[in-house]
PDB file of N, CA and C in Angstrom:
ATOM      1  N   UNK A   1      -2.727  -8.704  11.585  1.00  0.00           N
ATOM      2  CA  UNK A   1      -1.616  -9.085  10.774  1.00  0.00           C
ATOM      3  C   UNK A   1      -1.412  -8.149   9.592  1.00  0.00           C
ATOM      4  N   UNK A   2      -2.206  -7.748   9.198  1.00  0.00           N
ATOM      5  CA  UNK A   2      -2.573  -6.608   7.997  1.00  0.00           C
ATOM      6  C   UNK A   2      -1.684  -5.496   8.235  1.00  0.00           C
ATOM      7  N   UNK A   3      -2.179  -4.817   9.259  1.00  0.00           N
ATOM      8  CA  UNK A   3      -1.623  -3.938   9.716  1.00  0.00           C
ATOM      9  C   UNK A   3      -0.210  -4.062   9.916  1.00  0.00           C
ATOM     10  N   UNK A   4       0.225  -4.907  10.628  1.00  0.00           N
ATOM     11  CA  UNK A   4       1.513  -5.229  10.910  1.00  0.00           C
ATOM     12  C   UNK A   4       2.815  -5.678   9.627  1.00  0.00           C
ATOM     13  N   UNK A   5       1.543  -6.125   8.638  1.00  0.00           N
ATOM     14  CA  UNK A   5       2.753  -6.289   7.137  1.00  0.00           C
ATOM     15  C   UNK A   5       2.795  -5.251   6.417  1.00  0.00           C
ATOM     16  N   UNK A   6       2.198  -4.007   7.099  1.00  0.00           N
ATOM     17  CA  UNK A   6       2.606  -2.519   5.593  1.00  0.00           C
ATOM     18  C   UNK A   6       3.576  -2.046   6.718  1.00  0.00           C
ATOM     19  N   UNK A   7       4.435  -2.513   7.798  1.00  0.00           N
ATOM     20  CA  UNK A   7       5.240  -1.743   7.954  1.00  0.00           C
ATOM     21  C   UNK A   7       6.576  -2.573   7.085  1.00  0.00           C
ATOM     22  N   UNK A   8       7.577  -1.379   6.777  1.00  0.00           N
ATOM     23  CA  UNK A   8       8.272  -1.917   5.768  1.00  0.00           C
ATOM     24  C   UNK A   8       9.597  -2.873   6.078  1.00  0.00           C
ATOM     25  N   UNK A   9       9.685  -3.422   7.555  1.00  0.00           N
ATOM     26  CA  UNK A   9      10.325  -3.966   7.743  1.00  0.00           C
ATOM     27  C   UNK A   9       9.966  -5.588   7.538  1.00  0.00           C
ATOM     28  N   UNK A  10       8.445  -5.508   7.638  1.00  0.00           N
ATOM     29  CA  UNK A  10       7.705  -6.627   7.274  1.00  0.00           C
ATOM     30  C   UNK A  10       7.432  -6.944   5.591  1.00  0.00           C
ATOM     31  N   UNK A  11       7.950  -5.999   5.255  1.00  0.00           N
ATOM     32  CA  UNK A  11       6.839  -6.541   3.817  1.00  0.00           C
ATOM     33  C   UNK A  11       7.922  -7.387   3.401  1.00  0.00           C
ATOM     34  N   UNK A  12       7.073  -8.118   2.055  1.00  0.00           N
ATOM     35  CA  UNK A  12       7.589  -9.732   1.625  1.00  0.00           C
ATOM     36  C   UNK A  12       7.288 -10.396   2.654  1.00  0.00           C
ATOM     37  N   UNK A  13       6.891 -10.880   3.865  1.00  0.00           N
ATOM     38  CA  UNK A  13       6.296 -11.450   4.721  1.00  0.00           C
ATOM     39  C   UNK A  13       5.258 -12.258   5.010  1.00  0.00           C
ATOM     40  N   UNK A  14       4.065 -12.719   5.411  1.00  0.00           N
ATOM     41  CA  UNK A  14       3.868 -13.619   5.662  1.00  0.00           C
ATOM     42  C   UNK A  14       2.970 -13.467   6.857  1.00  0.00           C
ATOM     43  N   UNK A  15       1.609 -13.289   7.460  1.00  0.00           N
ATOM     44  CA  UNK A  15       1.109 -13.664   8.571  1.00  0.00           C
ATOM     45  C   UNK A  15       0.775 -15.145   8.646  1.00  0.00           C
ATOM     46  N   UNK A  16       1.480 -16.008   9.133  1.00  0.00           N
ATOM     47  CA  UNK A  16       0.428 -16.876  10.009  1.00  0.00           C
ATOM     48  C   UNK A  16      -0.238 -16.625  11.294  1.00  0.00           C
ATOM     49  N   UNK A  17      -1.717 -17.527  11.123  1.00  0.00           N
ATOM     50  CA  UNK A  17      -2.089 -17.387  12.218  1.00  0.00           C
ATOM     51  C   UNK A  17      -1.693 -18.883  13.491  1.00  0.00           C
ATOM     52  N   UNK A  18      -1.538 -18.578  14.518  1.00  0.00           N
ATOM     53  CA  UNK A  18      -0.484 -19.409  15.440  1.00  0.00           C
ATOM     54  C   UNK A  18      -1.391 -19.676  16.719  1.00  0.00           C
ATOM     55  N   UNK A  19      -2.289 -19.217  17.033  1.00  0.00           N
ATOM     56  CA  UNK A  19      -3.031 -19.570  18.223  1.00  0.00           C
ATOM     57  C   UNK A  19      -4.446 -18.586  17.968  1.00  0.00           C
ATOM     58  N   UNK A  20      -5.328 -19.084  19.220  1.00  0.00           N
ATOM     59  CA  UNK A  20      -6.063 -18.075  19.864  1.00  0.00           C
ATOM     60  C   UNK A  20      -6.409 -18.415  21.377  1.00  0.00           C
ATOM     61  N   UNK A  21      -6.468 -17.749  22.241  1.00  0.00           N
ATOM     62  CA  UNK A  21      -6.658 -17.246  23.825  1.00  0.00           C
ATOM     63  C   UNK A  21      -8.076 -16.699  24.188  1.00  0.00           C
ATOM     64  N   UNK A  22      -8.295 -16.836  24.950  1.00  0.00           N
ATOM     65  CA  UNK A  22      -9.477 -16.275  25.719  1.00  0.00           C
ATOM     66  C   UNK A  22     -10.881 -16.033  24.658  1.00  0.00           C
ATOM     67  N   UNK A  23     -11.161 -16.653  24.083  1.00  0.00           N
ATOM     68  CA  UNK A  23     -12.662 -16.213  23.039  1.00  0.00           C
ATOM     69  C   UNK A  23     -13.130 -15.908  23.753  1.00  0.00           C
ATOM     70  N   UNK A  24     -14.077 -15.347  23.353  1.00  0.00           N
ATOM     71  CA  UNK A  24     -15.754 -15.259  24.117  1.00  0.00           C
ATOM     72  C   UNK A  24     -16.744 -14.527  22.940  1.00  0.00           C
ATOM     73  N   UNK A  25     -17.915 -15.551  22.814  1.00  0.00           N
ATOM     74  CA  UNK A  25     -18.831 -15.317  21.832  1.00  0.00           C
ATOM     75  C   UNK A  25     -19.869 -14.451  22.849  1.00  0.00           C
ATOM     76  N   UNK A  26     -20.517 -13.341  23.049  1.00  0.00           N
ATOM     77  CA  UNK A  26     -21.280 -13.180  23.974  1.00  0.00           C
ATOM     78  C   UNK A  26     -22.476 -13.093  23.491  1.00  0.00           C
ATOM     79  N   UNK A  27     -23.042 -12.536  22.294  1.00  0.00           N
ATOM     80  CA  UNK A  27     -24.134 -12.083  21.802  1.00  0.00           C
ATOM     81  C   UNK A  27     -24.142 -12.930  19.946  1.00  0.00           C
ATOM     82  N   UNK A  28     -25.837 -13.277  19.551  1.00  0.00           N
ATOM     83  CA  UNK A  28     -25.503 -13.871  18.402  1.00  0.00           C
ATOM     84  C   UNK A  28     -25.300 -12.622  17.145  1.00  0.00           C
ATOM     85  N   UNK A  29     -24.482 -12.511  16.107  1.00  0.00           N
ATOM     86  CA  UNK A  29     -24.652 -11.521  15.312  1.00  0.00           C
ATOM     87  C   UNK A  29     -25.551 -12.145  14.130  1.00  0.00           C
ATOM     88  N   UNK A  30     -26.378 -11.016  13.255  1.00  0.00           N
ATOM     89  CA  UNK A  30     -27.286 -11.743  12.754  1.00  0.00           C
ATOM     90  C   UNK A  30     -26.781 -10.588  11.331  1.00  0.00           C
ATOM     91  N   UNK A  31     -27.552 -11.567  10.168  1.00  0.00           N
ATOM     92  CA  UNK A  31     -27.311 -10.803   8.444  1.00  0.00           C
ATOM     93  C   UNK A  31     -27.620  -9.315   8.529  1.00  0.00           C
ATOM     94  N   UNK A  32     -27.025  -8.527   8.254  1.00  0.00           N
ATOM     95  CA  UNK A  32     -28.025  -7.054   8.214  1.00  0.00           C
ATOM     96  C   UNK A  32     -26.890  -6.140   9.606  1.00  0.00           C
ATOM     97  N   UNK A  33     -26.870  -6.938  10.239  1.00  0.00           N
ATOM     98  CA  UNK A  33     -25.547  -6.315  11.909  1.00  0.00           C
ATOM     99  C   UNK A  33     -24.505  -5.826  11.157  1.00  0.00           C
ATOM    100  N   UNK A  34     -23.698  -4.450  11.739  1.00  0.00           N
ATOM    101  CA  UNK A  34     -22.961  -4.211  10.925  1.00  0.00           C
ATOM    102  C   UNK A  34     -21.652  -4.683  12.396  1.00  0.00           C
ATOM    103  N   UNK A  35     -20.858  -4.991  12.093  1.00  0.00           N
ATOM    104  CA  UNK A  35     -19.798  -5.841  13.354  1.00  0.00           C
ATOM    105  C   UNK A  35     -18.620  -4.425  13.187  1.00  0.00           C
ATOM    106  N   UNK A  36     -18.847  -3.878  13.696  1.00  0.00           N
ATOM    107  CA  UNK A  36     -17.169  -3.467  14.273  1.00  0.00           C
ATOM    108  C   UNK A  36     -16.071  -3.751  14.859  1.00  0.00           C
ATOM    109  N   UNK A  37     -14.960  -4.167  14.308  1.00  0.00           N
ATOM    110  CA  UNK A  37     -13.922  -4.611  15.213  1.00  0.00           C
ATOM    111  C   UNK A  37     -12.518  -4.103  15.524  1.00  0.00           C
ATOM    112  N   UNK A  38     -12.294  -3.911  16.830  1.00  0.00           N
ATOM    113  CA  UNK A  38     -10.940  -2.812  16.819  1.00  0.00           C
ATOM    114  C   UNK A  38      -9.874  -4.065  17.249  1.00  0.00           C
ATOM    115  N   UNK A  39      -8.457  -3.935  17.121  1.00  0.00           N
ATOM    116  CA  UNK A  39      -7.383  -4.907  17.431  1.00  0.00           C
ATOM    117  C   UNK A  39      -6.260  -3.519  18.457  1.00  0.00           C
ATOM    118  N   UNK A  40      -5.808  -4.266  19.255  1.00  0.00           N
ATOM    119  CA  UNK A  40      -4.860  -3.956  20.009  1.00  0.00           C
ATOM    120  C   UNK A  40      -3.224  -4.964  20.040  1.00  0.00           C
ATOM    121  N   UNK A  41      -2.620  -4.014  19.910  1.00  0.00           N
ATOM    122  CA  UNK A  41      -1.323  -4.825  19.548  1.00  0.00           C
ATOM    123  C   UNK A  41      -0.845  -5.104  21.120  1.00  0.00           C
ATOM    124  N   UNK A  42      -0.783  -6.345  21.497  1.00  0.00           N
ATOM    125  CA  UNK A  42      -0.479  -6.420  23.136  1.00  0.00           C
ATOM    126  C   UNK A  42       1.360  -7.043  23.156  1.00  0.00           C
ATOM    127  N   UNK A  43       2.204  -7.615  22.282  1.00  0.00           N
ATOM    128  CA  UNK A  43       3.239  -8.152  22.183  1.00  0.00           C
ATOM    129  C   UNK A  43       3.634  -8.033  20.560  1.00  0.00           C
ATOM    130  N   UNK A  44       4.987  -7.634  20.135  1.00  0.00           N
ATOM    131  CA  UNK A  44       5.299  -8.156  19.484  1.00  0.00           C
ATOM    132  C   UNK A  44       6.894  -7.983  19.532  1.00  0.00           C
ATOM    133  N   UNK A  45       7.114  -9.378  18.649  1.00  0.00           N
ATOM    134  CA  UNK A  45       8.832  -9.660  18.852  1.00  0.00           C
ATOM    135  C   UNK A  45       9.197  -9.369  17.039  1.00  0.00           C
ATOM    136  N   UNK A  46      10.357 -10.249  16.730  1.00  0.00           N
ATOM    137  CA  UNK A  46      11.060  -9.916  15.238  1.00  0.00           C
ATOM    138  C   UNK A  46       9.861 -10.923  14.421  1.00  0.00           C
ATOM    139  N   UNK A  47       9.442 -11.623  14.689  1.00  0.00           N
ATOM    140  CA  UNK A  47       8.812 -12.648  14.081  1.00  0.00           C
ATOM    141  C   UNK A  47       7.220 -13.322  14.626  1.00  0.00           C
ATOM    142  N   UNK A  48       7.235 -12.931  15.859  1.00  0.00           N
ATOM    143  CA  UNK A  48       6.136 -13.065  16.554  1.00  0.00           C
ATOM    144  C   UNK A  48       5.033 -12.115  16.800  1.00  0.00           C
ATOM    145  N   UNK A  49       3.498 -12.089  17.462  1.00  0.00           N
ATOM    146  CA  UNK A  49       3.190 -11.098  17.662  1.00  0.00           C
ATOM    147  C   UNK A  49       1.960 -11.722  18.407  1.00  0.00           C
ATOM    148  N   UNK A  50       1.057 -11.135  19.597  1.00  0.00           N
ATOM    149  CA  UNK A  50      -0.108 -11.134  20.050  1.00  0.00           C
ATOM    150  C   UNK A  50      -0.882  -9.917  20.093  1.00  0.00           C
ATOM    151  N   UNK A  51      -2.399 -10.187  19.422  1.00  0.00           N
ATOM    152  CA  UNK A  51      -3.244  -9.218  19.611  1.00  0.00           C
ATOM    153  C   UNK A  51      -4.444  -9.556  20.278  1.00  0.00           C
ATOM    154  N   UNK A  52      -4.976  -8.139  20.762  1.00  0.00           N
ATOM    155  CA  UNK A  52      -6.760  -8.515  21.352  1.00  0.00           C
ATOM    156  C   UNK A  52      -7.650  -7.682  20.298  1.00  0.00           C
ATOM    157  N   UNK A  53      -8.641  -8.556  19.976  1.00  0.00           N
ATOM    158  CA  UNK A  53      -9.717  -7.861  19.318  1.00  0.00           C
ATOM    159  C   UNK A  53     -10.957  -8.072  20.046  1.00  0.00           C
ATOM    160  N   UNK A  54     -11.885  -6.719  19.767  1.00  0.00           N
ATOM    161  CA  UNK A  54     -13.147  -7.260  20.622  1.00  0.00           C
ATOM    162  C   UNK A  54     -13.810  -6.733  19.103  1.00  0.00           C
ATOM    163  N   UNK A  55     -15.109  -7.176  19.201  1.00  0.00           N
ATOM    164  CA  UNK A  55     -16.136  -6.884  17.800  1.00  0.00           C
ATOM    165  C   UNK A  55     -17.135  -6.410  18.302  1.00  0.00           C
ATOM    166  N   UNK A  56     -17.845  -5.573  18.254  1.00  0.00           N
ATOM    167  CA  UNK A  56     -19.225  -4.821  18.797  1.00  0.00           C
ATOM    168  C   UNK A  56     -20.028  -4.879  17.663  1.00  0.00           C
ATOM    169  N   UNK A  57     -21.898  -4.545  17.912  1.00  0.00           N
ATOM    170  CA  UNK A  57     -22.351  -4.158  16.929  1.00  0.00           C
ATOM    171  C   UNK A  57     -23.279  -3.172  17.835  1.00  0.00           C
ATOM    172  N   UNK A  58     -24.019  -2.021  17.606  1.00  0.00           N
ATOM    173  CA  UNK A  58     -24.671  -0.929  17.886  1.00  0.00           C
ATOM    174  C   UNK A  58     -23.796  -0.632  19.212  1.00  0.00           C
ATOM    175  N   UNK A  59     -22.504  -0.947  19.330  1.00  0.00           N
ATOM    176  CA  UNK A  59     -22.013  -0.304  21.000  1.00  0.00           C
ATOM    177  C   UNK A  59     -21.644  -1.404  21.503  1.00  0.00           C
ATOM    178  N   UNK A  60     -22.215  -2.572  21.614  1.00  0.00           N
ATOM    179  CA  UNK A  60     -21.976  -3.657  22.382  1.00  0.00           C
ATOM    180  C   UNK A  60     -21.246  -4.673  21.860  1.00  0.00           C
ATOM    181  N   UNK A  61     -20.198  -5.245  22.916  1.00  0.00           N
ATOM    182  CA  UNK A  61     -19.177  -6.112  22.540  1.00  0.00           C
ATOM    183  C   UNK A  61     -19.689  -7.403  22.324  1.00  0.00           C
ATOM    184  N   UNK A  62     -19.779  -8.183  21.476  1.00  0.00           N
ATOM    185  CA  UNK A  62     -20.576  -9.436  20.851  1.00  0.00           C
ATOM    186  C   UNK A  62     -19.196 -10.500  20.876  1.00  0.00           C
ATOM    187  N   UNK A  63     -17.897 -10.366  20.305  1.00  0.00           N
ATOM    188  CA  UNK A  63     -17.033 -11.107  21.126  1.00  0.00           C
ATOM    189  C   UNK A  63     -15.706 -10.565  20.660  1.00  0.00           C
ATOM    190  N   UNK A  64     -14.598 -11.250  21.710  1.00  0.00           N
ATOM    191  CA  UNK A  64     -13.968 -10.880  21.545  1.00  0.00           C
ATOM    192  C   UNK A  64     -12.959 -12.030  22.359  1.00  0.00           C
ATOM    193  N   UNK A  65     -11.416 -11.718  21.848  1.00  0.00           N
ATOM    194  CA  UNK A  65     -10.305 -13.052  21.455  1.00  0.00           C
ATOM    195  C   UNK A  65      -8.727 -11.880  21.653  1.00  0.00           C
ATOM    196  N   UNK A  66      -7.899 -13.199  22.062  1.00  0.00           N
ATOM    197  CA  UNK A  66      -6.685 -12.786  21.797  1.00  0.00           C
ATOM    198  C   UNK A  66      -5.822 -13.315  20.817  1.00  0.00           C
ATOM    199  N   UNK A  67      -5.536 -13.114  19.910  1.00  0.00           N
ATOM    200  CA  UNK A  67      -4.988 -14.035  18.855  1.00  0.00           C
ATOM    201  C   UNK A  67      -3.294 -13.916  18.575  1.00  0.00           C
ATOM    202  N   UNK A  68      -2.416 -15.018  18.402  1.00  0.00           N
ATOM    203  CA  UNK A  68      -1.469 -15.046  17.886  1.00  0.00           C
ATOM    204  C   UNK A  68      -0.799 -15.652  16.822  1.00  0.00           C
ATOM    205  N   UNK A  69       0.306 -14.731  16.054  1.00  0.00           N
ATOM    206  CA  UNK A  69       0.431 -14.843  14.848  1.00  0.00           C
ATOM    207  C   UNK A  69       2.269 -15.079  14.714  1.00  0.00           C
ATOM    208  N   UNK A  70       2.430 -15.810  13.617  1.00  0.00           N
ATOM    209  CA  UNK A  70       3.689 -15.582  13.047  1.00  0.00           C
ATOM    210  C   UNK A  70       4.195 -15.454  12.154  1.00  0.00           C
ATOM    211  N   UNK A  71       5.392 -14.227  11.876  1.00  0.00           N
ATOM    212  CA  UNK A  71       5.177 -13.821  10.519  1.00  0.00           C
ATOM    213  C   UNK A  71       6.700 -14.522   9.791  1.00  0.00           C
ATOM    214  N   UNK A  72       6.743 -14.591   8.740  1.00  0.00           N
ATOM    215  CA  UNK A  72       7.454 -15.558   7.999  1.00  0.00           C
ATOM    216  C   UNK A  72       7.924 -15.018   6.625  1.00  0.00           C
ATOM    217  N   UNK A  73       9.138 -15.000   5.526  1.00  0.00           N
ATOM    218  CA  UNK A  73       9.262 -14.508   4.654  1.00  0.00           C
ATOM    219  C   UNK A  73       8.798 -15.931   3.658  1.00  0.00           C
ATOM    220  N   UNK A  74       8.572 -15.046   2.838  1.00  0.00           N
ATOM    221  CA  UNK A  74       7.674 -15.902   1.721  1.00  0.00           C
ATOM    222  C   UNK A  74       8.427 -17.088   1.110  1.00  0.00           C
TER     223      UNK A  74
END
């Protein structure tokens, strides 16, 4: 959603978050893990949007979700 509100057609805007799809927790992350997480923009409309994120830590995907959002003026 971050990403998606510095473009300037968005700003003054608003992410809500509106769902999530497919979780999967696979591995436990523990204090000290550093989590990496990349997002993929899979849909978006004027107001809508779906993404996938997966989170890794040393390489390996620990979990990962599809999430959807809607964005809204303030």
């Amino acid at each position: 959603g971050v990403y998606l509100l510095s473009a300037s057609k968005n700003r003054g805007k608003l992410a809500y978050f509106a769902g999530i799809n497919k979780a999967r927790f696979r591995k436990p992350v523990v204090p000290g893990d550093q989590l990496i997480t990349r997002v993929k923009v899979l849909n978006l409309r004027s107001s809508t949007g779906k993404v996938q994120a997966a989170s890794s830590v040393d390489g390996k995907i620990v979990a990962e979700a599809e999430f959807l959002f809607s964005l809204v003026k303030r």
